[in-house]
Protein backbone atom coordinates (compact mmCIF):
# COMPACT_ATOMS: atom_id res chain seq x y z
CA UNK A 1 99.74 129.09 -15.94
CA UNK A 2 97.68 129.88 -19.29
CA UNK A 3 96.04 126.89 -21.10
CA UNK A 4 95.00 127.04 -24.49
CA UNK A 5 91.78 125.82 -25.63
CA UNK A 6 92.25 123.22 -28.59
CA UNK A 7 90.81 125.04 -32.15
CA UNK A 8 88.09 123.68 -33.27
CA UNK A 9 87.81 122.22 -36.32
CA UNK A 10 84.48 122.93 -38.30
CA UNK A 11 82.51 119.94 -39.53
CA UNK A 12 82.04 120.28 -44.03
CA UNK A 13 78.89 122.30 -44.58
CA UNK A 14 76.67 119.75 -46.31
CA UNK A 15 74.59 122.26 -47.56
CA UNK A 16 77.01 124.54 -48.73
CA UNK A 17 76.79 125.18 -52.85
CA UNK A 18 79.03 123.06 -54.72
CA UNK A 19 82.12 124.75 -56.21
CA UNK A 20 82.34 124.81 -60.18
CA UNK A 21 85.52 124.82 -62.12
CA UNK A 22 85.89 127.16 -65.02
CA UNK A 23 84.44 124.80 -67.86
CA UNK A 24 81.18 125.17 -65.26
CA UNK A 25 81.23 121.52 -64.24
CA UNK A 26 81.78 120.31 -60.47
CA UNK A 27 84.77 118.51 -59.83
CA UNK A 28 83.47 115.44 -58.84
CA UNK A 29 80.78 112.79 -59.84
CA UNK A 30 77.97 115.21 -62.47
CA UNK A 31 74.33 114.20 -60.78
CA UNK A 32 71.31 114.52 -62.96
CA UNK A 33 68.59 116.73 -61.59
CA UNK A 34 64.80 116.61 -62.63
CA UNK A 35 64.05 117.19 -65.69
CA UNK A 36 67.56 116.49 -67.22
CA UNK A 37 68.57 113.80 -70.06
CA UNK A 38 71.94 111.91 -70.87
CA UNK A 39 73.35 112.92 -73.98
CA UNK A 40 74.80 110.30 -76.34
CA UNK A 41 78.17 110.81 -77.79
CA UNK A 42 78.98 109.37 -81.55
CA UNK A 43 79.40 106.09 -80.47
CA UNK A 44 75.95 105.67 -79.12
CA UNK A 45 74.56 106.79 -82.13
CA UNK A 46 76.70 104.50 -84.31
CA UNK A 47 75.93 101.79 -82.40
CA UNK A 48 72.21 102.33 -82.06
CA UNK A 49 72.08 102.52 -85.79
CA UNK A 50 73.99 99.15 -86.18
CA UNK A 51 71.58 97.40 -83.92
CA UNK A 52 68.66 99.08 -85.95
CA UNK A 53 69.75 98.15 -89.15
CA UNK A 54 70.65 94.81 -88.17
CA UNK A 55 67.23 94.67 -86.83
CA UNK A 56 65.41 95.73 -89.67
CA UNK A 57 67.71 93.96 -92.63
CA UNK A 58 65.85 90.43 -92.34
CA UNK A 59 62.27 91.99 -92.99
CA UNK A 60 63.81 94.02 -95.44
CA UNK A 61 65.76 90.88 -96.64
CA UNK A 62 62.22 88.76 -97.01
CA UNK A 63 60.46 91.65 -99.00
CA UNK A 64 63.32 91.63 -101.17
CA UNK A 65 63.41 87.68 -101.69
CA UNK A 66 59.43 87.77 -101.69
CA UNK A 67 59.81 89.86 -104.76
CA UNK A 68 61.93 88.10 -107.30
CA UNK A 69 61.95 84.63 -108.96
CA UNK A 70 63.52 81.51 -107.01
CA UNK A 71 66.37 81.78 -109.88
CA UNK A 72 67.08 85.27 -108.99
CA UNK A 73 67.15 84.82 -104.91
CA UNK A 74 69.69 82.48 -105.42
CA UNK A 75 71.94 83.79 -107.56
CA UNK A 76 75.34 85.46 -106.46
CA UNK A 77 75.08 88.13 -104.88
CA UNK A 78 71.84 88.24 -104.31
CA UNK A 79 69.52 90.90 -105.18
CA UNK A 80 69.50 93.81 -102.66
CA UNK A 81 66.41 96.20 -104.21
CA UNK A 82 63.29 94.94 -104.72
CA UNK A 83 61.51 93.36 -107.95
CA UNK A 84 58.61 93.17 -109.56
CA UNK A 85 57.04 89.65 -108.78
CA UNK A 86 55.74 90.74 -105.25
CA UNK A 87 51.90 90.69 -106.17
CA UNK A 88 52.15 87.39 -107.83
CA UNK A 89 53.96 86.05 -105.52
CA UNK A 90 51.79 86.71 -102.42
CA UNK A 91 49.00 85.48 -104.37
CA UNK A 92 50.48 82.37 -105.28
CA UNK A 93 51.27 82.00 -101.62
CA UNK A 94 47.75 83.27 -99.79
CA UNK A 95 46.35 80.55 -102.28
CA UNK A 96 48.54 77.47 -102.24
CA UNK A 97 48.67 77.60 -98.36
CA UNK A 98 44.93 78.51 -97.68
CA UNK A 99 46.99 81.54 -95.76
CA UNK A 100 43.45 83.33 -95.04
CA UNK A 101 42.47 80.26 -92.66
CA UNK A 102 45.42 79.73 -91.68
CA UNK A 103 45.29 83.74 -90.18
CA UNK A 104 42.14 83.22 -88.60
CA UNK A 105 42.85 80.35 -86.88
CA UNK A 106 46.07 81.78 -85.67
CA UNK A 107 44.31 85.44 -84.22
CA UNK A 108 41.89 82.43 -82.87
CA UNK A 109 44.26 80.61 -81.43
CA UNK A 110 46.79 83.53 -80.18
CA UNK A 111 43.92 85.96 -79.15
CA UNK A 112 42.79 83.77 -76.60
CA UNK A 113 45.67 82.63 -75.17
CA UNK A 114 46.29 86.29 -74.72
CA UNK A 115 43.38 86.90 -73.41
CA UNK A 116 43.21 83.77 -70.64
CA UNK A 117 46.77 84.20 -69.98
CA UNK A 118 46.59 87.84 -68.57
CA UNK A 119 43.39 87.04 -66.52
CA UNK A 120 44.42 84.00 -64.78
CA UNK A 121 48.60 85.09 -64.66
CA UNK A 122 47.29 88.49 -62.94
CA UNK A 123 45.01 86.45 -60.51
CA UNK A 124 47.74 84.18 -59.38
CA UNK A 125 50.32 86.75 -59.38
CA UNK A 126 48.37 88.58 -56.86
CA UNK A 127 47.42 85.81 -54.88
CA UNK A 128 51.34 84.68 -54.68
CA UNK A 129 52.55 88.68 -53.89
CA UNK A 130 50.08 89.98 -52.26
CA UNK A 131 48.05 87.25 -50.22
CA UNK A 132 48.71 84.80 -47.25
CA UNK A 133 47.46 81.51 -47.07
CA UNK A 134 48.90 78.39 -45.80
CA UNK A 135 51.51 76.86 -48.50
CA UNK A 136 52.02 79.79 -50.66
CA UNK A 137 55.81 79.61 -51.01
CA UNK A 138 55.89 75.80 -51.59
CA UNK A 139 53.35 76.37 -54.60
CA UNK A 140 55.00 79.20 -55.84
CA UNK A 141 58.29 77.32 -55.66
CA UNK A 142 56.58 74.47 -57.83
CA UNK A 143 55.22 76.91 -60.15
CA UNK A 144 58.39 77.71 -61.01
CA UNK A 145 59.98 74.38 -60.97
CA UNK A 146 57.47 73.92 -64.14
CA UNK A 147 60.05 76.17 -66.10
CA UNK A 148 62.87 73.23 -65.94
CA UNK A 149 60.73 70.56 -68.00
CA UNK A 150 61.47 70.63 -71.31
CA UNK A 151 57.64 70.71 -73.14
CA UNK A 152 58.39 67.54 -75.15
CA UNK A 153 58.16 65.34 -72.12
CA UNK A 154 54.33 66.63 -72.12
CA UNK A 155 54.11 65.96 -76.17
CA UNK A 156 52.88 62.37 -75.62
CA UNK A 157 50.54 62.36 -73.07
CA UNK A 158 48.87 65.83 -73.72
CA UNK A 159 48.60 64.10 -77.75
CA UNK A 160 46.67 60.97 -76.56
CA UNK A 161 44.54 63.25 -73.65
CA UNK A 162 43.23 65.46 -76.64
CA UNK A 163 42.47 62.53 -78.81
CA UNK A 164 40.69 60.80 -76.01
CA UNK A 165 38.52 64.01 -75.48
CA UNK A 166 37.66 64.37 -79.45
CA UNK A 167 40.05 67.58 -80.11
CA UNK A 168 42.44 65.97 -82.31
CA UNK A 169 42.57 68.72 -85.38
CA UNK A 170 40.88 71.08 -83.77
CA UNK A 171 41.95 74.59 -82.52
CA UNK A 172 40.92 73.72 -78.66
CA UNK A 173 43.61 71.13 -78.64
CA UNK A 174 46.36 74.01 -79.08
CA UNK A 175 44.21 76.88 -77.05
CA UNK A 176 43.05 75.17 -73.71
CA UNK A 177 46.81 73.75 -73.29
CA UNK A 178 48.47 76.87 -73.05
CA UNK A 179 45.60 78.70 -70.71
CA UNK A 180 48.34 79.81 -68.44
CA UNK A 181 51.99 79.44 -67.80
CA UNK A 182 54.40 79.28 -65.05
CA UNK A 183 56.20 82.26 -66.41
CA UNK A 184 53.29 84.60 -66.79
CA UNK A 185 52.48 84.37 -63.52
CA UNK A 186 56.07 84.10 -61.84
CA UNK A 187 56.44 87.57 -64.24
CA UNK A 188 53.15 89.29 -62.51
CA UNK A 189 53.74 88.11 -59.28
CA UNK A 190 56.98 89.83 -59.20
CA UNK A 191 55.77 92.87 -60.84
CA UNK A 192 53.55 93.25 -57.95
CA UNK A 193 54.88 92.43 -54.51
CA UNK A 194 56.83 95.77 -55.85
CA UNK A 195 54.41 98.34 -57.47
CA UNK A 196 51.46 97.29 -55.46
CA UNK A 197 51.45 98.43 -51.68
CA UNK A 198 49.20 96.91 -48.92
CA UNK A 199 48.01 100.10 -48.06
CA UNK A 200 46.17 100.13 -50.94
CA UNK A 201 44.37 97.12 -50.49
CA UNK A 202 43.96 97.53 -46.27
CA UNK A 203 42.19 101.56 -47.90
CA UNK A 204 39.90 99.29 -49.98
CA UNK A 205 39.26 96.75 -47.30
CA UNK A 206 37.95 99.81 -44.94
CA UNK A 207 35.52 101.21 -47.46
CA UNK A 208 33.94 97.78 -47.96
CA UNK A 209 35.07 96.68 -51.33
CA UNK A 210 34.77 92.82 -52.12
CA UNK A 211 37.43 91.04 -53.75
CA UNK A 212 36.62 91.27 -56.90
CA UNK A 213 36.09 95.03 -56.36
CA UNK A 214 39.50 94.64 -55.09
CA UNK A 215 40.56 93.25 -58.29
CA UNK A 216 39.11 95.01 -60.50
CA UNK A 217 39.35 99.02 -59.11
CA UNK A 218 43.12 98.81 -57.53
CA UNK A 219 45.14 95.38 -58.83
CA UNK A 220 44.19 95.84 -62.52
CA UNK A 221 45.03 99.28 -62.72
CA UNK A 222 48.23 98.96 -60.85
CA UNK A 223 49.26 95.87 -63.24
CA UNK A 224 48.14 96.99 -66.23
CA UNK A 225 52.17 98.23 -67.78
CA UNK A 226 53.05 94.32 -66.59
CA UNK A 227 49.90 93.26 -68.23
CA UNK A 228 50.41 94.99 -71.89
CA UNK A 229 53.95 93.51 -71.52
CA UNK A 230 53.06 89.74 -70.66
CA UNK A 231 50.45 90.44 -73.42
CA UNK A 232 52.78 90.97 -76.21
CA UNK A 233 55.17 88.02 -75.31
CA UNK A 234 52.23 85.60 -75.11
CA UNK A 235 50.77 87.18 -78.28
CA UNK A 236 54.26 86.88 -79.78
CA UNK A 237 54.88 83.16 -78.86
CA UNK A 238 51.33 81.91 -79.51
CA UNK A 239 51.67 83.11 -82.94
CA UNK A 240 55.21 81.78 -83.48
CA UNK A 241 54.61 78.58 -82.17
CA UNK A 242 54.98 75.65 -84.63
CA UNK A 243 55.69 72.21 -82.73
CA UNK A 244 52.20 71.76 -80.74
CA UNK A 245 50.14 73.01 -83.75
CA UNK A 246 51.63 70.83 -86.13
CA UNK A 247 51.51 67.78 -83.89
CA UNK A 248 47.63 68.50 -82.89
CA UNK A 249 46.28 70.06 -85.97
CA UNK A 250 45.93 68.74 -89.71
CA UNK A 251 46.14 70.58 -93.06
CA UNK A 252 42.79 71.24 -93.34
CA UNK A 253 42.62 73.46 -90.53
CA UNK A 254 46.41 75.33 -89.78
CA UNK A 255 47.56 77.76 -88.01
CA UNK A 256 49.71 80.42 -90.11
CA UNK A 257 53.29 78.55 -89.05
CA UNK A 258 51.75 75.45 -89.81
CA UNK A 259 50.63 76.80 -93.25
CA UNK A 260 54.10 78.52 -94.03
CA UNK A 261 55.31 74.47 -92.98
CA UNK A 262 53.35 73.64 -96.06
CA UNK A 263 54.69 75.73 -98.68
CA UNK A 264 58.19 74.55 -97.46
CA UNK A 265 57.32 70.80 -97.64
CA UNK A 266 58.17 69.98 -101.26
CA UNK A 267 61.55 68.22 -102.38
CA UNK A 268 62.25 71.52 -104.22
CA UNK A 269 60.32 74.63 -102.81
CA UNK A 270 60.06 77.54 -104.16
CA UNK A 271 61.84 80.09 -101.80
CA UNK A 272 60.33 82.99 -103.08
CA UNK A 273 56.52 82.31 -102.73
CA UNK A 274 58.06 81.02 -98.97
CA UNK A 275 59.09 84.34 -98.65
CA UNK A 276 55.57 85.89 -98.98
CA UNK A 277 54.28 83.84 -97.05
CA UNK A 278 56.38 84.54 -94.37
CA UNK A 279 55.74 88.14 -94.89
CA UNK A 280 52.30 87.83 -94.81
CA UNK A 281 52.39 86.14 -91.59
CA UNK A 282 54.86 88.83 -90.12
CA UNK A 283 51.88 92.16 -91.08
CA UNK A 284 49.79 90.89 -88.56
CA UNK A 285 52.45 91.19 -85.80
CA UNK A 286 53.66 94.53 -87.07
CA UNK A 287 50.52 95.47 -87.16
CA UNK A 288 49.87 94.81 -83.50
CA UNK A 289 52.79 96.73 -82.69
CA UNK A 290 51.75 99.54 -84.25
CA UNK A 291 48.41 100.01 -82.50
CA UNK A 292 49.44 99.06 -78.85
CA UNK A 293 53.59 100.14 -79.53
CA UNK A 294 52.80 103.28 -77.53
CA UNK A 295 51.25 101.34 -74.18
CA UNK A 296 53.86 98.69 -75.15
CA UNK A 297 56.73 100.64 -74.37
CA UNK A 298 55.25 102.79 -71.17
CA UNK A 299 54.71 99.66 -70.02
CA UNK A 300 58.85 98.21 -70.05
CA UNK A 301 59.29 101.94 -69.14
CA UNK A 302 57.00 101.10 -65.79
CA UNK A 303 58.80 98.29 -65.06
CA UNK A 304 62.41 99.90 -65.25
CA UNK A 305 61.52 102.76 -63.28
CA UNK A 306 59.81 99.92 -60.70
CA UNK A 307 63.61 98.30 -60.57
């Protein structure tokens, strides 16, 4: 009696080379390999230039309006190319809202909340991610219960607390307020329970470094793409803001929304000298971009590689 041995069938080579079709493509899904880029197709670049146009029309839109006569902003259509009123009309502006105070108070005012808010949102965001003391969770969970009360419950209260201390008018009033905020450090504590690994700090730890060595030589340098990120926002809002600063501070010493709140006051104003003014207070933020753009971007580039 002769058996026969089942045939054996061969597992898939996994490492075999992958078969091409005649148009050179594999058959199935095309994987990127190092080094390679995504090409966009007609519609990406039609769409990217619809989103950059409609991006860049309302700057384009105020230096238009900044440089015509009220008259001729409002007529229909409006103008679409420039005039030649843009020189008068930034002067009329810098001088009937004291603009040049009204700049300094606001690189003042958003400078330092900058400033504080990346040294004490880092601090905390480390402690939260990367530290383990009794309670952390419940405080970070109140942290970021902060985010769901609406700021003009706080109006009142924070109003008649900087009165009481003397700072009514003044630029502390607005600064100290805003030292740090539940989102800054929600944002870097996130950012680093990811990108910064305990066997960093443990390395440290063994060749002696203190805390603040700690800080300094590994978190900072890890956190610094979150940091020029968190930077820009806070930069961003502080300078925006309008509510607080008009509530705490007076004419005689504005920040530039509160200025540009000025030229807009009258029963009839005059929408083209707004327009400067509005322009004016948009250089500075351009200008901000344009120097820190670069470190800007690497650092949203950081963070999307980090996801």
């Amino acid at each position: 009696m002769t058996t026969t041995s089942p045939t054996k069938t061969s597992a898939p080579d996994l490492l075999q080379a992958p078969s091409y079709t005649a148009s050179g493509k594999t058959p199935g899904r095309l994987r990127l390999g190092a080094g390679q880029q995504l090409r966009g197709g007609p519609f990406t670049y039609a769409a990217l230039i619809v989103v950059g146009l409609g991006s860049i029309f309302p700057l384009y839109w105020t230096l238009v309006a900044a440089s015509h006569d009220q008259q001729r902003v409002l007529d229909s259509p409006p103008p679409l190319v420039p005039g030649g009123r843009l020189g008068s009309n930034l002067q009329a502006a810098w001088e009937q809202a004291n603009l040049g105070k009204a700049i300094v108070n606001s690189v003042i005012v958003a400078g330092s909340i900058t400033v504080a808010t990346l040294f004490f949102c880092t601090l905390a965001g480390y402690a939260f991610a990367k530290m383990r003391f009794r309670g952390r969770n419940v405080l970070m969970t109140a942290v970021i219960a902060t985010l769901t009360i609406p700021p003009q419950l706080s109006v009142v209260p924070l109003f008649m607390m900087m009165s009481d201390i003397g700072w009514g008018g003044k630029l502390e009033s607005v600064i100290f307020p805003t030292l740090v905020g539940a989102f800054g450090v929600f944002f870097m504590r996130q950012y680093l329970v990811e990108a910064l690994p305990y066997e960093l700090i443990e390395a440290a730890k063994v060749d002696g470094a203190s805390n603040f060595r700690i800080v300094w030589s590994v978190v900072l340098p890890v956190a610094r793409p979150a940091m020029m990120v968190l930077g820009m926002l806070t930069f961003v809002q502080a300078w925006n803001d309008f509510f607080w600063p008009f509530l705490a501070l007076n004419q005689q010493n504005p920040t530039i929304q509160v200025a540009l709140g000025q030229l807009s006051a009258s029963y009839t104003p005059d929408q083209s000298i707004v327009m400067a003014g509005a322009l004016i207070s948009t250089l500075p933020l351009l200008l901000v971009f344009v120097i820190f753009g670069k470190q800007i971007v690497g650092g949203i580039m950081a963070g999307a590689v980090k996801g």
